[in-house]
N, C-alpha and C. Protein backbone atom coordinates (compact mmCIF):
# COMPACT_ATOMS: atom_id res chain seq x y z
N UNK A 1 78.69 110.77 73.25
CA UNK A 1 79.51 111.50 74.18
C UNK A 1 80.26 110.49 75.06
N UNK A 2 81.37 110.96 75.21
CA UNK A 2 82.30 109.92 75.74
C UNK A 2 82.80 110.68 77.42
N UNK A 3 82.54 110.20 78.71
CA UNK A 3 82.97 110.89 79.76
C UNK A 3 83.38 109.95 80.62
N UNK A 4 84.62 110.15 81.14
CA UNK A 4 85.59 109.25 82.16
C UNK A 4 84.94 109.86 83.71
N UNK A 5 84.57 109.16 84.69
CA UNK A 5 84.55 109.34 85.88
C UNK A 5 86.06 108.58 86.85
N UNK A 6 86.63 109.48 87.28
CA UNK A 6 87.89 109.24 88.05
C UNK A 6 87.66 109.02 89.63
N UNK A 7 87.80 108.52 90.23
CA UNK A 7 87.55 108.89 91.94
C UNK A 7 88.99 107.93 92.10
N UNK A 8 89.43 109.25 93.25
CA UNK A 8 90.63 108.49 94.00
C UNK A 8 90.61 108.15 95.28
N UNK A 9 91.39 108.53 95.99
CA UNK A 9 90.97 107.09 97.21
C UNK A 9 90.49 107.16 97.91
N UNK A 10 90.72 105.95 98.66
CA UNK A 10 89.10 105.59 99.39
C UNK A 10 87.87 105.35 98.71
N UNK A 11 87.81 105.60 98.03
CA UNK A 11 86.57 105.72 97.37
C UNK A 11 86.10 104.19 96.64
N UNK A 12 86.60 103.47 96.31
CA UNK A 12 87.22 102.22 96.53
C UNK A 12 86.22 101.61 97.33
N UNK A 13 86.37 101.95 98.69
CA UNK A 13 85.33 101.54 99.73
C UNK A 13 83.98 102.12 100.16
N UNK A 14 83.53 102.77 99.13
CA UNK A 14 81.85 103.52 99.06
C UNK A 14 81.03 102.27 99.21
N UNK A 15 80.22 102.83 100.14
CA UNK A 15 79.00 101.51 100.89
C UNK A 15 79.45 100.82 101.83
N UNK A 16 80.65 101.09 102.21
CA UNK A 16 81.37 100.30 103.41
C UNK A 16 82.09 101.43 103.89
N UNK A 17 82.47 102.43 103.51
CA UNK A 17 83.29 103.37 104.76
C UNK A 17 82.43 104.61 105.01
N UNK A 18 82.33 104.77 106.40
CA UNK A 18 81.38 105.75 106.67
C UNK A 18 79.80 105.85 106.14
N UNK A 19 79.05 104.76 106.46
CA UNK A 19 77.70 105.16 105.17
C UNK A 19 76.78 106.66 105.88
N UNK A 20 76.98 106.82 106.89
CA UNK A 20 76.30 108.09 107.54
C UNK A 20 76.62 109.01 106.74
N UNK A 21 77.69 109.11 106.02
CA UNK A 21 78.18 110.30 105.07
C UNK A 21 77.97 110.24 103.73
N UNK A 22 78.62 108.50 103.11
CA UNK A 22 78.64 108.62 102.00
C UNK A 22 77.44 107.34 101.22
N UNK A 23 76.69 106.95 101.96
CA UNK A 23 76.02 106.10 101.94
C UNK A 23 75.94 104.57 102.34
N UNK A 24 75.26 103.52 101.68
CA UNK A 24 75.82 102.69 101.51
C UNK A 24 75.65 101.69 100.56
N UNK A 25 75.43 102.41 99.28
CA UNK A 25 75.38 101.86 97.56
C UNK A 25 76.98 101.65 97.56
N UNK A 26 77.67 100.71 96.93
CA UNK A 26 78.69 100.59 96.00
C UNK A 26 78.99 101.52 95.03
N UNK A 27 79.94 102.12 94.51
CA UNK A 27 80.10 102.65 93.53
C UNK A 27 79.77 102.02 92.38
N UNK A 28 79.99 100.52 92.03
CA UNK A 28 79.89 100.00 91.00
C UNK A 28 78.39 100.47 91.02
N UNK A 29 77.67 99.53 92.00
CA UNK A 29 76.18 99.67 92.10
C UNK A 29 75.73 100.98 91.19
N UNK A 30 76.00 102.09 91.62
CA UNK A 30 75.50 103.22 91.14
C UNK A 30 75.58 103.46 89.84
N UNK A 31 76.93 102.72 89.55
CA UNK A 31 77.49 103.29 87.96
C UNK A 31 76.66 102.15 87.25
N UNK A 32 76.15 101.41 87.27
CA UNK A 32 75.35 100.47 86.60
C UNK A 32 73.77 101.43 86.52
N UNK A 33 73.24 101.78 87.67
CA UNK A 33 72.46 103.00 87.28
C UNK A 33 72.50 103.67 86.66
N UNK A 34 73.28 104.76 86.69
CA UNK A 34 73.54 105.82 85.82
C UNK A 34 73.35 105.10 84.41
N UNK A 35 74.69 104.23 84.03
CA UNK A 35 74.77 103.77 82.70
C UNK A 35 73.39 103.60 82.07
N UNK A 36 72.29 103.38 83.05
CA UNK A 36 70.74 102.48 82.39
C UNK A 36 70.18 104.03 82.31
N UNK A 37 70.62 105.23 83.22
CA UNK A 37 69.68 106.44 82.90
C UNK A 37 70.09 107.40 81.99
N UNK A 38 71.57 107.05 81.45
CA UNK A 38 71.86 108.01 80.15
C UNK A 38 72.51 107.12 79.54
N UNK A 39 71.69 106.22 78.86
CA UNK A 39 72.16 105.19 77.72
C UNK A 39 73.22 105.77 76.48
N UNK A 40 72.60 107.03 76.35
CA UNK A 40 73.48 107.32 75.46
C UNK A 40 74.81 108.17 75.19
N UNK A 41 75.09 107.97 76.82
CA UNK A 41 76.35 108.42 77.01
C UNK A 41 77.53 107.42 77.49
N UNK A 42 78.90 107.27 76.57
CA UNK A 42 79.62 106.26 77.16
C UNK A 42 80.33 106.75 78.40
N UNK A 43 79.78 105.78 79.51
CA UNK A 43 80.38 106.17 81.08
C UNK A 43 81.38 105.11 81.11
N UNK A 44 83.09 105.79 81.24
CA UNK A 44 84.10 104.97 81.70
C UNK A 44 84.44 105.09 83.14
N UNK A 45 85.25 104.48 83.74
CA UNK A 45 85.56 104.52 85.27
C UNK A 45 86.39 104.34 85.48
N UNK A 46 87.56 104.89 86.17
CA UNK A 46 88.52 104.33 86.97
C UNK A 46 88.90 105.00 88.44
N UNK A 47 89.46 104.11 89.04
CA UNK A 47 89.78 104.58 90.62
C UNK A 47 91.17 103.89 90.51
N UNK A 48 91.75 105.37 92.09
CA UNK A 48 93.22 104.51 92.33
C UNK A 48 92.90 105.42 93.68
N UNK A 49 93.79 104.88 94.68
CA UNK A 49 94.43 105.43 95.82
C UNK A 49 95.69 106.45 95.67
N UNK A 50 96.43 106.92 94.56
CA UNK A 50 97.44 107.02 93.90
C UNK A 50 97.44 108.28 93.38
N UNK A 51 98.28 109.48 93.49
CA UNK A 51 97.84 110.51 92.96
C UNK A 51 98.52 110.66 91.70
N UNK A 52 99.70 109.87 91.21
CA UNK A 52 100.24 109.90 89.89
C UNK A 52 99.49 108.84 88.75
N UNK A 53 98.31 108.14 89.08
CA UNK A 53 98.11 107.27 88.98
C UNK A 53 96.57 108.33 88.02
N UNK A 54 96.65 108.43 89.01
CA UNK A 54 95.10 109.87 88.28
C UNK A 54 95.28 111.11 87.57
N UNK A 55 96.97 111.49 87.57
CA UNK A 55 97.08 112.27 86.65
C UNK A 55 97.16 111.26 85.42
N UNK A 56 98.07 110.08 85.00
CA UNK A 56 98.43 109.57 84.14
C UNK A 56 97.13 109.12 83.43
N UNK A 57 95.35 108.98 84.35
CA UNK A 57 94.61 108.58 83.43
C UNK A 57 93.88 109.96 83.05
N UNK A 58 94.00 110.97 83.84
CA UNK A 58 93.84 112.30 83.07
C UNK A 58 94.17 112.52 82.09
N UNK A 59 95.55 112.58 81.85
CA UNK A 59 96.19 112.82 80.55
C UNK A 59 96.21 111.87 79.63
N UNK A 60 96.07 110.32 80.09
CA UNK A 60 95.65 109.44 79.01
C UNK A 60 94.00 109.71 77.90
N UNK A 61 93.28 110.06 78.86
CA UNK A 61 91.62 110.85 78.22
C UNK A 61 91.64 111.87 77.88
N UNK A 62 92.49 112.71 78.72
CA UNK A 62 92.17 114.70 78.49
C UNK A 62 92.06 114.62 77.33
N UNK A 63 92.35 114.14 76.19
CA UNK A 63 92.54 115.20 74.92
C UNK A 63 91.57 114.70 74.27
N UNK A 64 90.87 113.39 74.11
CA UNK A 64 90.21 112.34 73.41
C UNK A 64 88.69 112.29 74.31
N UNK A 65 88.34 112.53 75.26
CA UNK A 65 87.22 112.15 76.15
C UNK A 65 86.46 113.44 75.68
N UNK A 66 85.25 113.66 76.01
CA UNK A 66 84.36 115.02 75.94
C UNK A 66 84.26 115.58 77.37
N UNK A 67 84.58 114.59 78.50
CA UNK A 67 85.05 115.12 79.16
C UNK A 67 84.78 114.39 80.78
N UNK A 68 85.64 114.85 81.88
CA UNK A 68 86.11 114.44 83.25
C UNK A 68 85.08 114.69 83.97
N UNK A 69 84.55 113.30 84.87
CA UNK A 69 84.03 113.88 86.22
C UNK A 69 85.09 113.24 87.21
N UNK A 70 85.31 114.38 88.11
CA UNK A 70 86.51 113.89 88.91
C UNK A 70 86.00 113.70 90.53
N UNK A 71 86.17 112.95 91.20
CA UNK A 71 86.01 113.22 92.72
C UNK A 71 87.15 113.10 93.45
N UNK A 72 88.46 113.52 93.49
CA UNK A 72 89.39 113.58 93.77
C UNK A 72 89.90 113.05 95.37
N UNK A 73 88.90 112.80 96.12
CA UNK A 73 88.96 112.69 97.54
C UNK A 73 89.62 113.74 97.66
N UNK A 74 90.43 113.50 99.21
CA UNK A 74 91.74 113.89 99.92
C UNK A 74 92.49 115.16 99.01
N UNK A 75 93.05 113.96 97.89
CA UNK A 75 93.79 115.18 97.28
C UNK A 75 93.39 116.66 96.67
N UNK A 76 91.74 116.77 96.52
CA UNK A 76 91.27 117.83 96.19
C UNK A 76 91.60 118.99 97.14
N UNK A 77 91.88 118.55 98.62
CA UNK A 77 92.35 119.71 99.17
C UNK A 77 94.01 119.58 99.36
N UNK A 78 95.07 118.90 98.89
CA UNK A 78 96.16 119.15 99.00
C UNK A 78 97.16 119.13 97.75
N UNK A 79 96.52 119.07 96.27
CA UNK A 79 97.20 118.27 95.23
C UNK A 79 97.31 119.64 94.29
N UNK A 80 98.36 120.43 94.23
CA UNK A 80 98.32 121.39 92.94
C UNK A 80 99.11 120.74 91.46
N UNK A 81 99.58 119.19 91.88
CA UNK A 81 100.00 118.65 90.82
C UNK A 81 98.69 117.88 89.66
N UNK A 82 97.38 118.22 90.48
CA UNK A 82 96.05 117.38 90.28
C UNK A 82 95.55 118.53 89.33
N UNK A 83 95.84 119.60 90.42
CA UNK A 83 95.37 121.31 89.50
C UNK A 83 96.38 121.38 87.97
N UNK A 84 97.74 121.23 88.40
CA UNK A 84 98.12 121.82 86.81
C UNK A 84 97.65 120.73 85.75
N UNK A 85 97.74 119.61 85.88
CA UNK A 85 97.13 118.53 85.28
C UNK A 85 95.66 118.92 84.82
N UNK A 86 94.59 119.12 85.42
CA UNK A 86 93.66 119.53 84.72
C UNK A 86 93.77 121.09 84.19
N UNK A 87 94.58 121.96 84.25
CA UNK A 87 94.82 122.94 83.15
C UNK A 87 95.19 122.43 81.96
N UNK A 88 96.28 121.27 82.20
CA UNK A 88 96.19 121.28 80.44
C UNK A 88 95.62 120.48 79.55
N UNK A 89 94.89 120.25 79.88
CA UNK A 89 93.62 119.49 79.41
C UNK A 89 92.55 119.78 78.13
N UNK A 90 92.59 119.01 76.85
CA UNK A 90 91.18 119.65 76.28
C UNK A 90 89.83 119.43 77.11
N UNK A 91 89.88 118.39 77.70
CA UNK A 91 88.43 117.70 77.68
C UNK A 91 87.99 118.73 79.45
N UNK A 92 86.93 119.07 79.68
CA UNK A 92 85.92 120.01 80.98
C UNK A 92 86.22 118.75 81.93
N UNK A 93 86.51 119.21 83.39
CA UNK A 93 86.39 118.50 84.34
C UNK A 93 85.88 119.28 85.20
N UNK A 94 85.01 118.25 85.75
CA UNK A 94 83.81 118.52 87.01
C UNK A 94 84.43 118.35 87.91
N UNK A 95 84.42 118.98 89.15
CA UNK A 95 84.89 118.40 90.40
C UNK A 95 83.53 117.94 91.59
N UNK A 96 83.74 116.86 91.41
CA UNK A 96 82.57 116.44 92.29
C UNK A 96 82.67 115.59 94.25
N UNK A 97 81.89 115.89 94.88
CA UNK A 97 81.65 115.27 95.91
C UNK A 97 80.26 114.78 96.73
N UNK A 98 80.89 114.31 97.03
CA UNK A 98 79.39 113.65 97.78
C UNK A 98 78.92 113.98 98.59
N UNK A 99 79.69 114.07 99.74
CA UNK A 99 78.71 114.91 100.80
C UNK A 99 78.97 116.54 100.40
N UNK A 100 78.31 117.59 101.30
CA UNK A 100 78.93 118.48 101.38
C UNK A 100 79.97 118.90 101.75
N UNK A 101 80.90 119.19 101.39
CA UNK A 101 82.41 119.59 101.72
C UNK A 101 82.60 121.00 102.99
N UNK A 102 81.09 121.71 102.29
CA UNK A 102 81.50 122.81 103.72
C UNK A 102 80.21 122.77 104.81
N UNK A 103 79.86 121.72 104.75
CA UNK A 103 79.21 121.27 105.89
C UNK A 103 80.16 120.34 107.12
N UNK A 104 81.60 120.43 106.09
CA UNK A 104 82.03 119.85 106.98
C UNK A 104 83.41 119.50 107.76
N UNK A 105 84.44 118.98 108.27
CA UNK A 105 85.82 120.21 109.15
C UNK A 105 86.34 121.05 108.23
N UNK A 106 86.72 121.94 108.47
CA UNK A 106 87.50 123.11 108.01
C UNK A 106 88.19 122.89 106.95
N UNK A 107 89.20 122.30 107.15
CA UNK A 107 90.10 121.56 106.30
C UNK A 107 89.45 121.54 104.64
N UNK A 108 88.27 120.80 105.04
CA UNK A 108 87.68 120.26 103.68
C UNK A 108 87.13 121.66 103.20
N UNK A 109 87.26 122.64 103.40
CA UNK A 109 86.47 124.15 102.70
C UNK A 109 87.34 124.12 101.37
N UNK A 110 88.43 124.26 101.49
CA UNK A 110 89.67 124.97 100.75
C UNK A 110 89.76 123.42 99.34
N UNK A 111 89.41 123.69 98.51
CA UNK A 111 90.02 122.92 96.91
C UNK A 111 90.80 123.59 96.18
N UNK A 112 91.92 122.73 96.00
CA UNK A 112 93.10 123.04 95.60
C UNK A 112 92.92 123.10 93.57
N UNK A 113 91.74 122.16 93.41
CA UNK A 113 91.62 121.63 91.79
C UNK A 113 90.22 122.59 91.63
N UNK A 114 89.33 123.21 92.61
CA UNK A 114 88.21 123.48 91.59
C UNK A 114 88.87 125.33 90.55
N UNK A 115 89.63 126.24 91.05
CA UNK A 115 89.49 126.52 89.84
C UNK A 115 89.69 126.59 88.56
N UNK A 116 90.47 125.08 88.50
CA UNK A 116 90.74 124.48 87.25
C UNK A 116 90.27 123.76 86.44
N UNK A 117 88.59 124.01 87.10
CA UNK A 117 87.83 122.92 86.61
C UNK A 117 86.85 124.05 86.21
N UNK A 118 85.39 123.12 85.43
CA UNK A 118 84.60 123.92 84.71
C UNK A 118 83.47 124.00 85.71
N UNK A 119 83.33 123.25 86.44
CA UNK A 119 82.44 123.87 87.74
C UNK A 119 82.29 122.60 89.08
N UNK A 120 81.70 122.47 89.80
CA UNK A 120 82.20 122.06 91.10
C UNK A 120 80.54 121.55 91.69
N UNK A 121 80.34 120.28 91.95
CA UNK A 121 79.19 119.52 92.31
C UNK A 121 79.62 118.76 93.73
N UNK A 122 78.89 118.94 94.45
CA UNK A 122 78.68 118.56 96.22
C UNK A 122 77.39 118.57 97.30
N UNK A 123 77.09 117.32 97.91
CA UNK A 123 76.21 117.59 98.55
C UNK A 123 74.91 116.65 98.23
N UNK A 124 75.19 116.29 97.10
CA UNK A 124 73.89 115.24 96.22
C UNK A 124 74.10 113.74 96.50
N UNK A 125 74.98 113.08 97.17
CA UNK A 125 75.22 111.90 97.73
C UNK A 125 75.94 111.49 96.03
N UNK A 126 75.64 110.29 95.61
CA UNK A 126 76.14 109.78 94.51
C UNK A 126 75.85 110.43 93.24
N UNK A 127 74.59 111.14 93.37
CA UNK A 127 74.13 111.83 92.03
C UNK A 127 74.37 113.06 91.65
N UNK A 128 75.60 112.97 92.91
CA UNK A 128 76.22 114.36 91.91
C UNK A 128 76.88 113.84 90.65
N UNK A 129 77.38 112.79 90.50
CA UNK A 129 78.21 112.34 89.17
C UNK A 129 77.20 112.62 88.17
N UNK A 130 75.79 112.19 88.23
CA UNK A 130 75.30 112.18 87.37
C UNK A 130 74.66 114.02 86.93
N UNK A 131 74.95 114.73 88.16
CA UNK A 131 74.61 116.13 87.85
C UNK A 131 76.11 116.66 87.04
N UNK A 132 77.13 115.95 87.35
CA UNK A 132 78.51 116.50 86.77
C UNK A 132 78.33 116.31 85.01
N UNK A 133 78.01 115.12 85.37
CA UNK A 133 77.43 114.55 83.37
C UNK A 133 76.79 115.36 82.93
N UNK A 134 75.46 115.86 83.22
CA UNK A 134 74.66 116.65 82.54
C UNK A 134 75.17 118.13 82.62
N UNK A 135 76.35 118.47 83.74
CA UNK A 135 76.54 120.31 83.23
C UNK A 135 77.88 119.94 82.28
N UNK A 136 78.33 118.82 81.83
CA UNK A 136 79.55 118.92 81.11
C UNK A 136 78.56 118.96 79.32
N UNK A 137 77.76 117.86 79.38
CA UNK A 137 76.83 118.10 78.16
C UNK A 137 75.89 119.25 77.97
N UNK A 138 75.81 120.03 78.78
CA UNK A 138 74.92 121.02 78.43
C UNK A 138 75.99 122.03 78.70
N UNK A 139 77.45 121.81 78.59
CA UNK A 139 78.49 122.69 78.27
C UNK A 139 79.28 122.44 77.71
N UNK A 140 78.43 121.71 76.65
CA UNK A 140 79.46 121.72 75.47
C UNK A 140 79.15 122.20 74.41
């Protein structure tokens, strides 16, 4: 099984921005975990600050990947160019976050991408990625 994890910005700086919220593991850090706890899944990665930047590796995987875990930052609450992008998609995208989203300002309630996605993970600190992995394989 082949699954791309996307995170856009900021995210970049996990373990150094805000750790009261988002911890303070590295992203890499984590993804070297994961990789050792589902060996037999290929975990790719990329990040940008950039919102054309994350459609273009959407659509570079959508059709070929088994499928997206996305953490979209920011743009999850303002991006419907993020939403039509994952409509046309073969491959399931997760929308994931780390902290809880409605634990927290207002603002952050409202996602612009989850109902274009196959279901929506928040609240698990880093391991939601790895809960996004396991509902995309046990939905397929």
């Amino acid at each position: 099984m082949n699954i791309m994890i996307i995170n856009g910005p900021n995210l970049n700086l996990l373990g150094r921005r805000e750790p009261e919220i988002y911890g303070s593991n590295s992203f890499e850090a984590y993804l070297d975990e994961l990789r050792k706890k589902m060996p037999d899944v290929n975990i790719d990665y990329y990040q940008s600050n950039i919102e054309g930047e994350l459609i273009n590796k959407m659509q570079e995987v959508g059709f070929t990947y088994d499928g997206i875990v996305l953490n979209a930052g920011a743009y999850t609450h303002t991006s419907i160019a993020l939403q039509d992008c994952i409509r046309s998609l073969k491959a399931p995208v997760v929308e994931v976050h780390i902290s809880n989203v409605h634990k927290r300002e207002e603002f952050r309630h409202k996602s612009m991408i989850s109902c274009a996605c196959l279901g929506v993970i928040c609240g698990f600190g880093l391991d939601s990625y790895r809960l996004a992995i396991e509902g995309i394989m046990f939905n397929s």
